[in-house]
C-alpha atoms as a PDB file:
ATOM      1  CA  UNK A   1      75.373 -53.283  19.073  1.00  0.00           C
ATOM      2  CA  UNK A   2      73.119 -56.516  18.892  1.00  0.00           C
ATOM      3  CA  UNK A   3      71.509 -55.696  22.006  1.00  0.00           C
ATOM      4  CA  UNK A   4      71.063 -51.754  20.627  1.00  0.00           C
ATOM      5  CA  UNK A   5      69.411 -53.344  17.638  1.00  0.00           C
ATOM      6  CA  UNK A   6      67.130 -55.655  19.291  1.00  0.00           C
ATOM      7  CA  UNK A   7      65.344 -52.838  21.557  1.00  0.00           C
ATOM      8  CA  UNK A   8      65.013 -50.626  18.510  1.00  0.00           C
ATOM      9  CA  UNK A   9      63.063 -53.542  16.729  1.00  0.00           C
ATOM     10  CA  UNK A  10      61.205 -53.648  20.312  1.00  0.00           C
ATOM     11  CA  UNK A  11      60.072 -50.343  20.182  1.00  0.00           C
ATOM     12  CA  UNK A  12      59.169 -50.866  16.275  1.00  0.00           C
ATOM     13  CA  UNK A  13      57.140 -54.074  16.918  1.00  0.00           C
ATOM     14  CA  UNK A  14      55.094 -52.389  19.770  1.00  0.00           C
ATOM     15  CA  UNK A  15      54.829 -48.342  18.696  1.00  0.00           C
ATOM     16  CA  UNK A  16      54.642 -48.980  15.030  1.00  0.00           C
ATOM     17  CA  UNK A  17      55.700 -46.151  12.870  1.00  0.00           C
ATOM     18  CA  UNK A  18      52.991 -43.467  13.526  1.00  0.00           C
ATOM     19  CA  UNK A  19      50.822 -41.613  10.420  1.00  0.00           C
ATOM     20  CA  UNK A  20      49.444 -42.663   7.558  1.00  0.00           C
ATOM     21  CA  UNK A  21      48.705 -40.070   4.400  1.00  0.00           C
ATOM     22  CA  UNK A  22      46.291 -37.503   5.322  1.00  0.00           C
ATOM     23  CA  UNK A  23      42.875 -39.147   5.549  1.00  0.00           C
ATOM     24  CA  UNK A  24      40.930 -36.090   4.651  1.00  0.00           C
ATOM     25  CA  UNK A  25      38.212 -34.535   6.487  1.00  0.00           C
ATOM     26  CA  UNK A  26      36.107 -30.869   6.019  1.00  0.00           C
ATOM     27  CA  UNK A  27      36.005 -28.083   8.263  1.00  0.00           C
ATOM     28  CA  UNK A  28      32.567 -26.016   8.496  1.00  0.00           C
ATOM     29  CA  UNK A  29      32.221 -22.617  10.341  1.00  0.00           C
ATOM     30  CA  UNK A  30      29.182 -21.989  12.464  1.00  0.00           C
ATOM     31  CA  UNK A  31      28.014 -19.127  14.145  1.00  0.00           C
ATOM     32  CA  UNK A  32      29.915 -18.007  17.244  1.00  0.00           C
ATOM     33  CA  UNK A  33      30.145 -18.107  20.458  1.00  0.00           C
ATOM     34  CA  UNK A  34      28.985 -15.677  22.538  1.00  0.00           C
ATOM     35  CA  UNK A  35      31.932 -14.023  24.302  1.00  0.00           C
ATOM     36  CA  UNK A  36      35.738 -14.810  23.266  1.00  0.00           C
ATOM     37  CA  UNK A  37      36.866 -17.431  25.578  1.00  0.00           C
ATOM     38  CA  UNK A  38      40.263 -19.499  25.720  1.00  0.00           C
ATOM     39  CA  UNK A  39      40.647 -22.086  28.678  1.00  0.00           C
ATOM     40  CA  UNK A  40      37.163 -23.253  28.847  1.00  0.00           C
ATOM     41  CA  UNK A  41      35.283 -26.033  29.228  1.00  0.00           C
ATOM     42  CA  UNK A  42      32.470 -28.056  27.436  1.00  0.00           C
ATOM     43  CA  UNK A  43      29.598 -30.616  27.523  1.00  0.00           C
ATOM     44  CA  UNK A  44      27.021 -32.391  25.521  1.00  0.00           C
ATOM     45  CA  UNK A  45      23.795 -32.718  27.433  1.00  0.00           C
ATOM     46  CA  UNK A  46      20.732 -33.497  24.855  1.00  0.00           C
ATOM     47  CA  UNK A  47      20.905 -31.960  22.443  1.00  0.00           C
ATOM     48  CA  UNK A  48      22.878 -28.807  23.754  1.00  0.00           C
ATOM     49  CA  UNK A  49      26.502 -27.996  24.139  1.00  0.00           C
ATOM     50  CA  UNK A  50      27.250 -25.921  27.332  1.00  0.00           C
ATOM     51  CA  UNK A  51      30.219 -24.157  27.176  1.00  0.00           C
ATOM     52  CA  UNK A  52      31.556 -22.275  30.220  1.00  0.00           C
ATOM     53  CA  UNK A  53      34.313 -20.949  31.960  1.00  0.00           C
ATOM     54  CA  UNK A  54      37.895 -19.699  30.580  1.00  0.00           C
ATOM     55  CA  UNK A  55      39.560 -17.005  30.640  1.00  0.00           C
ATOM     56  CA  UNK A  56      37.519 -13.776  28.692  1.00  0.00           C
ATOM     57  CA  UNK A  57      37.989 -10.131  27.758  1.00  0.00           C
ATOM     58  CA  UNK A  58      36.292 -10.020  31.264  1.00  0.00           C
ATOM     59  CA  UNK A  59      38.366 -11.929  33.550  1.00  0.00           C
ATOM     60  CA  UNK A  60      37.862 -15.579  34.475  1.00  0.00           C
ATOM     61  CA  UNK A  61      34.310 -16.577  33.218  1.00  0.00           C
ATOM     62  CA  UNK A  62      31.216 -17.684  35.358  1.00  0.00           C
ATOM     63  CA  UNK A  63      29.236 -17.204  32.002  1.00  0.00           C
ATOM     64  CA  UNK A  64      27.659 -20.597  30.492  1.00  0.00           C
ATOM     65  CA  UNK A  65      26.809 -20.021  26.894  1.00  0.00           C
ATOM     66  CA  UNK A  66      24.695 -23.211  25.858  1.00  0.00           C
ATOM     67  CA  UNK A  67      24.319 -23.958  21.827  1.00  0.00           C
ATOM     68  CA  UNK A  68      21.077 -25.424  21.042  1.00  0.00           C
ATOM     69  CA  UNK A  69      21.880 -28.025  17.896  1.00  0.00           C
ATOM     70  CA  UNK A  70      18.589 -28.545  16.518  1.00  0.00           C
ATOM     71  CA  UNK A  71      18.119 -24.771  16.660  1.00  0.00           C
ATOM     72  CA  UNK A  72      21.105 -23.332  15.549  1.00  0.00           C
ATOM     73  CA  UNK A  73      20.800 -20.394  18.775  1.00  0.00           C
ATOM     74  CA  UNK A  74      22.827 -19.627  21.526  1.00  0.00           C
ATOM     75  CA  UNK A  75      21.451 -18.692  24.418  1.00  0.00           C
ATOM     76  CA  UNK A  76      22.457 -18.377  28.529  1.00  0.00           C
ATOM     77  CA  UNK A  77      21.734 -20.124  31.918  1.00  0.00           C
ATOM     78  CA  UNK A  78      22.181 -19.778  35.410  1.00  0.00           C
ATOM     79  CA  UNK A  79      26.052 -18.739  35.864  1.00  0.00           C
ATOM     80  CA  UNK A  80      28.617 -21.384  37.696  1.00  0.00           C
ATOM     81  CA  UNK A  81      28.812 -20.580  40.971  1.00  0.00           C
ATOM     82  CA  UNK A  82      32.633 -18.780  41.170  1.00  0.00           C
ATOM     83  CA  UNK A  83      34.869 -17.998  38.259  1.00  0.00           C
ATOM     84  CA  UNK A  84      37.040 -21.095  36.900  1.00  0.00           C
ATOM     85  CA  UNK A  85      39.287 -21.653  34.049  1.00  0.00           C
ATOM     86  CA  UNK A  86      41.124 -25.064  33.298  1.00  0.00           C
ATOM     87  CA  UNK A  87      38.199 -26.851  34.741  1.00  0.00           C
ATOM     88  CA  UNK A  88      36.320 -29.692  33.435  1.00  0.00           C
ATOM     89  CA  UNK A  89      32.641 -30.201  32.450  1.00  0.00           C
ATOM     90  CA  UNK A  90      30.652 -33.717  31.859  1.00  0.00           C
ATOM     91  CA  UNK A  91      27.615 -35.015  31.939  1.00  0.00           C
ATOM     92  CA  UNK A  92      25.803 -38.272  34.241  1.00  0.00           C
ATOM     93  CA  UNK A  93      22.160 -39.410  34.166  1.00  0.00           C
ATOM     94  CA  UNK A  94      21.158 -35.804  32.792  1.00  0.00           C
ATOM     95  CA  UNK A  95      22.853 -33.823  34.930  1.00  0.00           C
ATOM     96  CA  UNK A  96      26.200 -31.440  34.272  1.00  0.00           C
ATOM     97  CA  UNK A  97      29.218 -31.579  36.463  1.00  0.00           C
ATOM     98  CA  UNK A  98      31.885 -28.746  36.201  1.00  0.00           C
ATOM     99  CA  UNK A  99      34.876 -30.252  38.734  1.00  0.00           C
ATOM    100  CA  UNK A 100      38.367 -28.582  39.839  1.00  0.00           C
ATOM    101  CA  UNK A 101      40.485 -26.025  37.741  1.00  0.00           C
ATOM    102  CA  UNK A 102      41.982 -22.622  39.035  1.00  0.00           C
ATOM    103  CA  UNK A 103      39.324 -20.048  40.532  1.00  0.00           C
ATOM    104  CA  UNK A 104      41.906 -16.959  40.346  1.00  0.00           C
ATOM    105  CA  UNK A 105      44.321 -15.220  37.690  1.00  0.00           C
ATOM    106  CA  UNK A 106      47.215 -16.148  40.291  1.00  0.00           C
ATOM    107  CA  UNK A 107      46.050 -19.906  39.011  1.00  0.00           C
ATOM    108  CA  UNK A 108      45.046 -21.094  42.683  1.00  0.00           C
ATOM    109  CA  UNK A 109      44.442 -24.827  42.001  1.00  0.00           C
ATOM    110  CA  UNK A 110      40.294 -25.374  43.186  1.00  0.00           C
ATOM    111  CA  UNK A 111      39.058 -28.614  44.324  1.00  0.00           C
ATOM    112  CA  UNK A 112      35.297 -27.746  43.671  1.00  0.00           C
ATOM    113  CA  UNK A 113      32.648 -29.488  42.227  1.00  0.00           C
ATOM    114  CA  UNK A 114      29.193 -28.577  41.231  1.00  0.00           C
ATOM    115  CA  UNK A 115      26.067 -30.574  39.647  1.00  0.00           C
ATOM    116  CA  UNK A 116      23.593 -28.095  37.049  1.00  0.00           C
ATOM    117  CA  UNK A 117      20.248 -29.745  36.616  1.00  0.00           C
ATOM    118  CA  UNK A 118      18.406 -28.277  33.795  1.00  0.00           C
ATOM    119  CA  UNK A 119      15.115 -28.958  34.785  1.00  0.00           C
ATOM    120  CA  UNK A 120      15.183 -27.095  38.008  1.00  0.00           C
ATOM    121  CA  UNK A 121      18.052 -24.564  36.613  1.00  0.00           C
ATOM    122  CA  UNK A 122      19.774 -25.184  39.345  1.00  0.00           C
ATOM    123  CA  UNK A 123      23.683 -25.533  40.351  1.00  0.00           C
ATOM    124  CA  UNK A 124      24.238 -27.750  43.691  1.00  0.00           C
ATOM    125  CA  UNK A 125      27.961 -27.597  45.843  1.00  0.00           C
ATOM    126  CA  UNK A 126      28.999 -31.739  45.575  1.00  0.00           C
ATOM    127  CA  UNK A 127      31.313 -33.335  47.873  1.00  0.00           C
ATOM    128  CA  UNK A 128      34.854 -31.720  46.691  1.00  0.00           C
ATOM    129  CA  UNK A 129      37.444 -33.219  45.242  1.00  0.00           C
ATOM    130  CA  UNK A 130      40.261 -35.109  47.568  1.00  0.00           C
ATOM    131  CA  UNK A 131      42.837 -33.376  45.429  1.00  0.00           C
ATOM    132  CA  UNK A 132      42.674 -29.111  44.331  1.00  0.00           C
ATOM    133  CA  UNK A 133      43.783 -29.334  41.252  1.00  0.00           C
ATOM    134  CA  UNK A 134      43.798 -27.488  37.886  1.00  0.00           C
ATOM    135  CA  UNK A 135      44.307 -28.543  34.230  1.00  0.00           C
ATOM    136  CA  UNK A 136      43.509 -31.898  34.647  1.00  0.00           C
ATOM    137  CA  UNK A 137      41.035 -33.955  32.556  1.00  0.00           C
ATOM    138  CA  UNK A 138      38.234 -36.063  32.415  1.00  0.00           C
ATOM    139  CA  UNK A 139      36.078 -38.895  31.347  1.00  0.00           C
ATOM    140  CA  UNK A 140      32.988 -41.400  32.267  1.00  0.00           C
ATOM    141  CA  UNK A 141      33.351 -44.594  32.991  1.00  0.00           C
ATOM    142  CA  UNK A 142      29.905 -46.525  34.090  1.00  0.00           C
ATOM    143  CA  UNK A 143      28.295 -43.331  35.203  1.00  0.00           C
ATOM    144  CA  UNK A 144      31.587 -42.685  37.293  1.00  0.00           C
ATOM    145  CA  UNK A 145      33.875 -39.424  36.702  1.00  0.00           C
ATOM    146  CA  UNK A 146      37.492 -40.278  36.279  1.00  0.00           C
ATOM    147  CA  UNK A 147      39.566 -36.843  37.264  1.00  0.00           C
ATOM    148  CA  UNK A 148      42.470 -37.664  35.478  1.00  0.00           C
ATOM    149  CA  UNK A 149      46.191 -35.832  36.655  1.00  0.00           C
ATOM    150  CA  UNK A 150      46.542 -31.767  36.367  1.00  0.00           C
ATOM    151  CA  UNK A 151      48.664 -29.292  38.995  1.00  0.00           C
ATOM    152  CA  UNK A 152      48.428 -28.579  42.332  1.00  0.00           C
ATOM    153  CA  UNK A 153      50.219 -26.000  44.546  1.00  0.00           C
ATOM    154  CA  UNK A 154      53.506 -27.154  46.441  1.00  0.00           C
ATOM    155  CA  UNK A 155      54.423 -24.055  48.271  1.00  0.00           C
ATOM    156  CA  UNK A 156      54.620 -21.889  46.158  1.00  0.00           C
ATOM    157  CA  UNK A 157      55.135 -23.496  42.727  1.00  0.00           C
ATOM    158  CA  UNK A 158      52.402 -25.587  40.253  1.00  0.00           C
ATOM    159  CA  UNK A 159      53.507 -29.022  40.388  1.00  0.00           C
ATOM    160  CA  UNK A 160      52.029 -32.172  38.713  1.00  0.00           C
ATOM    161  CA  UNK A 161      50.296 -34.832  40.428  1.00  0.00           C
ATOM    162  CA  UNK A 162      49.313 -38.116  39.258  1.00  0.00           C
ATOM    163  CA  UNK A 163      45.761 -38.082  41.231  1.00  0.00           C
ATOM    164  CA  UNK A 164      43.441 -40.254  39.376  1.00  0.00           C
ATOM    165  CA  UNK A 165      40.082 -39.479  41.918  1.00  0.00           C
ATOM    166  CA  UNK A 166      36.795 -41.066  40.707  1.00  0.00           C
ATOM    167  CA  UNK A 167      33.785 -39.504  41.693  1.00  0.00           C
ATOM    168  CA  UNK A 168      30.165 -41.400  41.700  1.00  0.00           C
ATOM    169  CA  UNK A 169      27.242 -38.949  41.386  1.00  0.00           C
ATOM    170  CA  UNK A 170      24.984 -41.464  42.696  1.00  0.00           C
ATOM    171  CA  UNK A 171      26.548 -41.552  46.513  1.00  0.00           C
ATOM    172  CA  UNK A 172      28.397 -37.905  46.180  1.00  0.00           C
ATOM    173  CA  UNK A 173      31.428 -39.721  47.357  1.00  0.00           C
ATOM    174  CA  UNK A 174      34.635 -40.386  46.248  1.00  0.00           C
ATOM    175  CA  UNK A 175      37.497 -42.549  45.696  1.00  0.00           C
ATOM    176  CA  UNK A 176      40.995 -42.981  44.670  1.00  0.00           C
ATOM    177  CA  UNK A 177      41.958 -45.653  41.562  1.00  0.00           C
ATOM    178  CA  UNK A 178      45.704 -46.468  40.134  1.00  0.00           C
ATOM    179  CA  UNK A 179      47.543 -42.929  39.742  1.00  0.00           C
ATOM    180  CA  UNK A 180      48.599 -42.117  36.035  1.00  0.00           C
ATOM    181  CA  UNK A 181      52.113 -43.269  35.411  1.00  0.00           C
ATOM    182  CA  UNK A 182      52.953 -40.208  33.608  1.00  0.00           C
ATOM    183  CA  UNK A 183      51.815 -37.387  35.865  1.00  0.00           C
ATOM    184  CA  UNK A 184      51.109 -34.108  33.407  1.00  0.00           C
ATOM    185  CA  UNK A 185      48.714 -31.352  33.226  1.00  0.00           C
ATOM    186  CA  UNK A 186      47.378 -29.734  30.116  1.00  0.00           C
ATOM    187  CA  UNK A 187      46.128 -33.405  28.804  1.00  0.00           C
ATOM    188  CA  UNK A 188      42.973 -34.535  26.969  1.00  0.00           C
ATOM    189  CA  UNK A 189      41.029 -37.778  27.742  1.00  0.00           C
ATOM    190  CA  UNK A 190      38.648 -39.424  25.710  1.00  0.00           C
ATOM    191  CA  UNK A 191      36.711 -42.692  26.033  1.00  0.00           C
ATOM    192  CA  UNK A 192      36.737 -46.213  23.824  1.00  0.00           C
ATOM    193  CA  UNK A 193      34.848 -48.754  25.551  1.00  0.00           C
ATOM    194  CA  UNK A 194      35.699 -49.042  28.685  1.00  0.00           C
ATOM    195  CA  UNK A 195      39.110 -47.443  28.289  1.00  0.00           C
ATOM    196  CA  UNK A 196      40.288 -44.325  29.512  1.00  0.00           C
ATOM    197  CA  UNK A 197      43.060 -42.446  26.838  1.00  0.00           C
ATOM    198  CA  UNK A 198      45.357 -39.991  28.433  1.00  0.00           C
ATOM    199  CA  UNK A 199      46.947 -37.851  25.718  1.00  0.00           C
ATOM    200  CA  UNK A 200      49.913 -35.430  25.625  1.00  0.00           C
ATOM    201  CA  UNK A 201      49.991 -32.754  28.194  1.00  0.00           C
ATOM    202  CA  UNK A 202      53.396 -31.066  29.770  1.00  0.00           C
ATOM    203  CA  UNK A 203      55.433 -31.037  32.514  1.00  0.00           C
ATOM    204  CA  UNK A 204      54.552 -28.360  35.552  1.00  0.00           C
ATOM    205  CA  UNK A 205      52.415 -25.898  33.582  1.00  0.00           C
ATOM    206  CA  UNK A 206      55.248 -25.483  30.772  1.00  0.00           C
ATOM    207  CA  UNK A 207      54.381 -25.509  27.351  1.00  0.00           C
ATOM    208  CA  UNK A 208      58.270 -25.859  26.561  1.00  0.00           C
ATOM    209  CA  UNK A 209      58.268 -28.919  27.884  1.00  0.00           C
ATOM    210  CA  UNK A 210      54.882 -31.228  25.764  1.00  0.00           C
ATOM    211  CA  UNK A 211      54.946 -34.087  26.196  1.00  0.00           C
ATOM    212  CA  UNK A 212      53.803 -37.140  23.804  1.00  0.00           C
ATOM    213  CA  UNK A 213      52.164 -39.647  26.126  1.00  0.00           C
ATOM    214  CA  UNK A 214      49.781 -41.772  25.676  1.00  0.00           C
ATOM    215  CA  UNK A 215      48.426 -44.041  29.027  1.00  0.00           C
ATOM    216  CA  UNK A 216      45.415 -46.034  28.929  1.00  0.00           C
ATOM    217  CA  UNK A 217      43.248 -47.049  31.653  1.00  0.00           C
ATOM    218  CA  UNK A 218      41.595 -50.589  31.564  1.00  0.00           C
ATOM    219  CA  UNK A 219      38.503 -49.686  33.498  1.00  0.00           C
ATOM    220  CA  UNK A 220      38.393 -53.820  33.403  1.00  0.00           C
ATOM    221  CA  UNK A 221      41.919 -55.084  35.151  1.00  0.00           C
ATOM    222  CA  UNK A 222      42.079 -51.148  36.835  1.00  0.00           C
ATOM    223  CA  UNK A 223      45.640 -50.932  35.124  1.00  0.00           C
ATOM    224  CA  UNK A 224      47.321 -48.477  33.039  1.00  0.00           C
ATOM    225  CA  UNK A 225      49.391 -49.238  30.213  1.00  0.00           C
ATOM    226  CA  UNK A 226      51.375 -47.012  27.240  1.00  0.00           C
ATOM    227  CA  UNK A 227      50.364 -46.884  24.040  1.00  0.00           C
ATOM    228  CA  UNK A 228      51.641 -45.596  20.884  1.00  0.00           C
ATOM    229  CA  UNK A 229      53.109 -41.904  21.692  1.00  0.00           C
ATOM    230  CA  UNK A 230      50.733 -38.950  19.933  1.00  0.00           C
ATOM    231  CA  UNK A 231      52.571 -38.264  16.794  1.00  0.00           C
ATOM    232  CA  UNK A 232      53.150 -34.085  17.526  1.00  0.00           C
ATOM    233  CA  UNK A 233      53.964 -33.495  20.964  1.00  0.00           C
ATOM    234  CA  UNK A 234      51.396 -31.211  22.010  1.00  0.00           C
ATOM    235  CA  UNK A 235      49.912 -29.837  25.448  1.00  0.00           C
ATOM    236  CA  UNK A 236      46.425 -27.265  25.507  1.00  0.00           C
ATOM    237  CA  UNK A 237      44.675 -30.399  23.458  1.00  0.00           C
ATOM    238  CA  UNK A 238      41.228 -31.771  23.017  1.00  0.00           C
ATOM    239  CA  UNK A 239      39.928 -34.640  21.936  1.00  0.00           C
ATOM    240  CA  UNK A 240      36.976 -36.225  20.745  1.00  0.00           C
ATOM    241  CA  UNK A 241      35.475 -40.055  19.515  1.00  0.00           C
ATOM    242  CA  UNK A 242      34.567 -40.355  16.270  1.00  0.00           C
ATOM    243  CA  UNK A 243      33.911 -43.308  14.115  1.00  0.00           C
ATOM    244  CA  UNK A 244      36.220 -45.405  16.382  1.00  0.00           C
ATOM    245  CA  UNK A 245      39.587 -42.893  16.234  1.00  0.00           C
ATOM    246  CA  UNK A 246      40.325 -40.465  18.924  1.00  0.00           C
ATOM    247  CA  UNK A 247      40.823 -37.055  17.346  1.00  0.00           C
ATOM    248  CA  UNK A 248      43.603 -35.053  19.362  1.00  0.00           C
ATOM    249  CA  UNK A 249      43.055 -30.937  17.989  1.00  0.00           C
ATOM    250  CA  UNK A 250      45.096 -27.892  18.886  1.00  0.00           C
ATOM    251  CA  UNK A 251      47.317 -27.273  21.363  1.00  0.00           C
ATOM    252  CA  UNK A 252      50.293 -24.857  22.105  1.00  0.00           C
ATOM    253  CA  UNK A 253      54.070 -24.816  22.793  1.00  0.00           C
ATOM    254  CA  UNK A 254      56.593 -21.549  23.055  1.00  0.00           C
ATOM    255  CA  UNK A 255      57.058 -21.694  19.523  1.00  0.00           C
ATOM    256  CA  UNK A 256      53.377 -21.214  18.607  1.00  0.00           C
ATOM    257  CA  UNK A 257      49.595 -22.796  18.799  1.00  0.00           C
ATOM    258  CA  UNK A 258      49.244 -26.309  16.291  1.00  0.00           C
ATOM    259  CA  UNK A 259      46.630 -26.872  13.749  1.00  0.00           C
ATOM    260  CA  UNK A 260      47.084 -30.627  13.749  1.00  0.00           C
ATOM    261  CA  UNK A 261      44.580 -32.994  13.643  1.00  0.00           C
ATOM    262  CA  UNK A 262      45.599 -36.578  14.357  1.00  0.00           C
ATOM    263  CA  UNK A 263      44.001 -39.497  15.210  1.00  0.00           C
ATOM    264  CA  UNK A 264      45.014 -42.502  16.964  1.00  0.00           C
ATOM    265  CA  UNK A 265      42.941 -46.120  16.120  1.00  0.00           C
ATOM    266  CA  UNK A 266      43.103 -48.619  18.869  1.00  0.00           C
ATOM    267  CA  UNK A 267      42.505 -51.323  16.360  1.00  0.00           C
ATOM    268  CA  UNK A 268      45.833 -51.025  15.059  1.00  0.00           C
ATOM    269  CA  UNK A 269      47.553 -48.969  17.491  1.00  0.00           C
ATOM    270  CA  UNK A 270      48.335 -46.151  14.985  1.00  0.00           C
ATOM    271  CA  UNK A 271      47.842 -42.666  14.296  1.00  0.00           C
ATOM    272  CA  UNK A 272      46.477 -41.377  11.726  1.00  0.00           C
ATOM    273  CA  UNK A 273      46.732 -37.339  10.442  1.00  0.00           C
ATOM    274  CA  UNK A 274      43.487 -35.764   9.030  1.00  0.00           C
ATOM    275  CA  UNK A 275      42.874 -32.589   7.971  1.00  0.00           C
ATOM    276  CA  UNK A 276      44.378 -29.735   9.925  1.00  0.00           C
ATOM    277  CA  UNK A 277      42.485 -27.315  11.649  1.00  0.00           C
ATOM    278  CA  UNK A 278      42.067 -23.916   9.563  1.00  0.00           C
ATOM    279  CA  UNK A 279      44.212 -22.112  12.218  1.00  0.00           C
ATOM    280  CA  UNK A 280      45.937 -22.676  15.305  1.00  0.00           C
ATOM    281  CA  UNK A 281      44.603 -22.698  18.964  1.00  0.00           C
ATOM    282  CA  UNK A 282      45.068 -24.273  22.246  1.00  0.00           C
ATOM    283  CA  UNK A 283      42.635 -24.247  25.273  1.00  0.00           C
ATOM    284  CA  UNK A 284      39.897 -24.576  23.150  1.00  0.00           C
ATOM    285  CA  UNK A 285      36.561 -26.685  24.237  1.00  0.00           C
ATOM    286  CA  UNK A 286      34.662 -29.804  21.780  1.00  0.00           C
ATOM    287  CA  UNK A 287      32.071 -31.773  21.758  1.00  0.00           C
ATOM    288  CA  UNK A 288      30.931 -34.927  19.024  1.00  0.00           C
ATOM    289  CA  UNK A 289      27.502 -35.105  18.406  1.00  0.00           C
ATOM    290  CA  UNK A 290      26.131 -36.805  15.171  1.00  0.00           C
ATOM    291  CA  UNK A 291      29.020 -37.633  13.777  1.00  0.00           C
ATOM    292  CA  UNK A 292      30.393 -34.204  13.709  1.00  0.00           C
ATOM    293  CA  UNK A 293      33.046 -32.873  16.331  1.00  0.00           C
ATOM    294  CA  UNK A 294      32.572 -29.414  17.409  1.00  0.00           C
ATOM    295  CA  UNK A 295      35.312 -27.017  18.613  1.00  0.00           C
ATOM    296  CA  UNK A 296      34.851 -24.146  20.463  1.00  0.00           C
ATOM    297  CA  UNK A 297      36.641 -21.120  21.590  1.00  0.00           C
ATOM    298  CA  UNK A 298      40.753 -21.248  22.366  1.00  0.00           C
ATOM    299  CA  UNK A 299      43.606 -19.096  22.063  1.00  0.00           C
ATOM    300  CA  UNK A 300      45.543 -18.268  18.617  1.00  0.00           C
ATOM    301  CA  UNK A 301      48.219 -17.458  20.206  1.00  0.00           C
ATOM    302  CA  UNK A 302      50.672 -19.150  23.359  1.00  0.00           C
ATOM    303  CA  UNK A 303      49.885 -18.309  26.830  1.00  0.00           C
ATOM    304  CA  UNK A 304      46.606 -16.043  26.310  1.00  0.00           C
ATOM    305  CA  UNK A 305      44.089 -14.501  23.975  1.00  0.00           C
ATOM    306  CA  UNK A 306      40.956 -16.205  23.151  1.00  0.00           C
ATOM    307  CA  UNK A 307      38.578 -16.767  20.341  1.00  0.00           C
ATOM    308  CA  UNK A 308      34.620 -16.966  19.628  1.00  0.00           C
ATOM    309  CA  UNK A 309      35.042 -19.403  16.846  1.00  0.00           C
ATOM    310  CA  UNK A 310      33.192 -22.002  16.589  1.00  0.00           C
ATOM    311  CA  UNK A 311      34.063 -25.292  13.992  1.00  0.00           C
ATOM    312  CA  UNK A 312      32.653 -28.307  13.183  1.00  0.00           C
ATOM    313  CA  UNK A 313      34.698 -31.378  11.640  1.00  0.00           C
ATOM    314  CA  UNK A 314      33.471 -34.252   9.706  1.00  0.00           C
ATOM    315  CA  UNK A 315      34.832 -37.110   7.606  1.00  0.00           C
ATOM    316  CA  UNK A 316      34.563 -36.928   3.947  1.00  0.00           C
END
C-alpha cells in the first residue's frame, strides 16, 4: 500500500492535476471556404492561408483554395499535383510543402512530397519521403520539416509507425531522428521554441481507441520526453501557438466529434480549457496569424462529411 501511494504522489508531482476554470475566449465566423472539405490540410505563407486537399463532395481534393487576410477574398491556384487527404502542408524560406497522406479512397499511404513557389506558380516533385505514410503530422524546426508518426500499409492492414523523417529543403535530402515513443496517427504537432509537441492521436486508424499523449521533442539534446497527458482524449485534432499555450481543437471518437478547446502551458506543465468550439468537428485545418487562430473546414460528424466553415478564435 505504501509503495501504491508513493507512485500515485509520483504521477501527481510530475502530471499535475490538468484544467483550470474556463479561461474564456470568442469565436468569430468568417466567410467560407470555397468547397466543403474534411481531412485537409493548411498553411500560412504571407499573408495567405492555403488550404488544400481532403476529402470533398467531389472525391479526394487537388483543389487549393488560398484566403487572402488583408483582403478578406478567397481565391484559387495551381492544383497539387494528385489527389491527397491526411496530408500535411508547411511553409520554409517562402515556399509551401504538402508531404505524405493517402492519394486514394482505399487510404493507400503516399510518400510524396511537393514544393509550390508562388512567384513562379509552380509545384516541383521533391525527393520522397523514406517512409509512405498517411495521417501523420508536422512541424519546423530551423528551416527543417519534422514528419512526425502516422500509418503505413503492412499487408493489408493500416498500422502505426513511429517514423520521425526530417526533411531539409535546402539539400532535398533526408534523414531519420529519434522515433516517437508513442507511435499514433491522427496527431497534431505544434512548435514552442525549439520543441516539437506531439498531441493525442489513436491507435491504427481507430477513433475508438484516442489516445491522450503528449511527447515532446528537444530539438536541443534530440530526445523525447512525456509531458502532461491532453486533458480529453481526442484523435482528428489541430493545434495552434498562441500567446505561449498550445491550443488542441476538435477531434472525433465513435461516440461523436468534440468541441473542446484546451490548452496546455509549458511554463507550468498544465492545461488549461478555453472556450469550446461552437460545434463539433474533426479533420479540420488552422492556422494563427495575428494573434487570432483560424479553423477551417472538418467533419461534424465521425468518419466523414465535411464542412466550409471557417472560424477564427481569440483571447478576450
Amino acid at each position: 500500500m505504501k509503495r501504491f501511494f508513493i507512485t500515485l504522489l509520483t504521477i501527481f508531482i510530475i502530471f499535475p492535476l490538468i484544467s483550470e476554470a474556463d479561461s474564456g475566449g470568442i469565436w468569430d465566423d468568417l466567410a467560407p471556404t470555397p468547397i466543403k472539405r474534411t481531412e485537409s490540410s493548411s498553411a500560412l505563407l504571407g499573408d495567405k492561408i492555403y488550404l488544400l486537399g481532403g476529402f470533398t463532395p467531389k472525391g479526394i481534393s487537388r483543389e487549393v483554395d488560398v484566403w487572402d487576410l488583408e483582403s478578406g477574398t478567397w481565391s484559387k491556384i495551381v492544383p497539387l499535383p494528385r489527389g491527397l487527404h491526411h496530408t500535411t502542408a508547411t511553409v520554409v524560406d517562402g515556399k509551401l510543402y504538402v508531404i505524405g497522406g493517402f492519394d486514394s479512397g482505399t487510404w493507400r499511404p503516399s510518400n510524396v512530397n511537393y514544393e509550390y513557389d508562388p512567384e513562379i506558380h509552380r509545384w516541383t516533385v521533391k525527393t520522397p519521403m523514406p517512409t509512405a505514410r498517411g495521417a501523420l503530422a508536422a512541424g519546423v524546426i530551423n528551416g527543417k520539416i519534422h514528419l512526425i508518426g502516422g500509418a503505413h500499409r503492412k499487408l493489408f492492414n493500416l498500422v502505426n509507425t513511429s517514423a520521425h523523417e526530417v526533411y531539409d529543403p535546402e539539400t532535398n535530402s533526408w534523414r531519420t531522428l529519434a522515433p516517437i515513443p508513442t507511435p499514433r496517427d491522427h496527431l497534431t504537432v505544434s512548435m514552442i521554441g525549439k520543441k516539437l509537441h506531439a498531441i493525442g492521436g489513436r491507435v491504427n486508424v481507430d477513433y475508438n481507441k484516442n489516445l491522450n499523449t503528449h511527447e515532446v521533442y528537444d530539438a536541443k539534446t534530440s530526445k523525447w520526453s512525456l509531458h502532461a497527458p491532453l486533458p480529453t482524449a481526442r484523435s482528428g485534432i489541430t493545434s495552434q501557438a498562441l500567446n505561449g499555450l498550445i491550443h488542441v481543437f476538435g477531434g472525433e471518437s465513435g461516440e461523436g466529434t468534440f468541441v473542446e478547446n484546451e490548452a496546455y502551458d509549458p511554463s507550468t506543465n498544465k492545461w488549461k480549457t478555453f472556450s469550446s468550439m461552437p460545434s463539433g468537428r474533426h479533420g479540420l485545418a488552422s492556422v494563427v496569424w495575428k494573434n487570432q487562430i483560424h479553423l477551417l473546414t472538418g467533419g461534424p460528424k465521425p468518419g466523414g462529411g465535411g464542412s466550409d466553415t471557417h472560424l477564427i478564435f481569440k483571447l478576450n
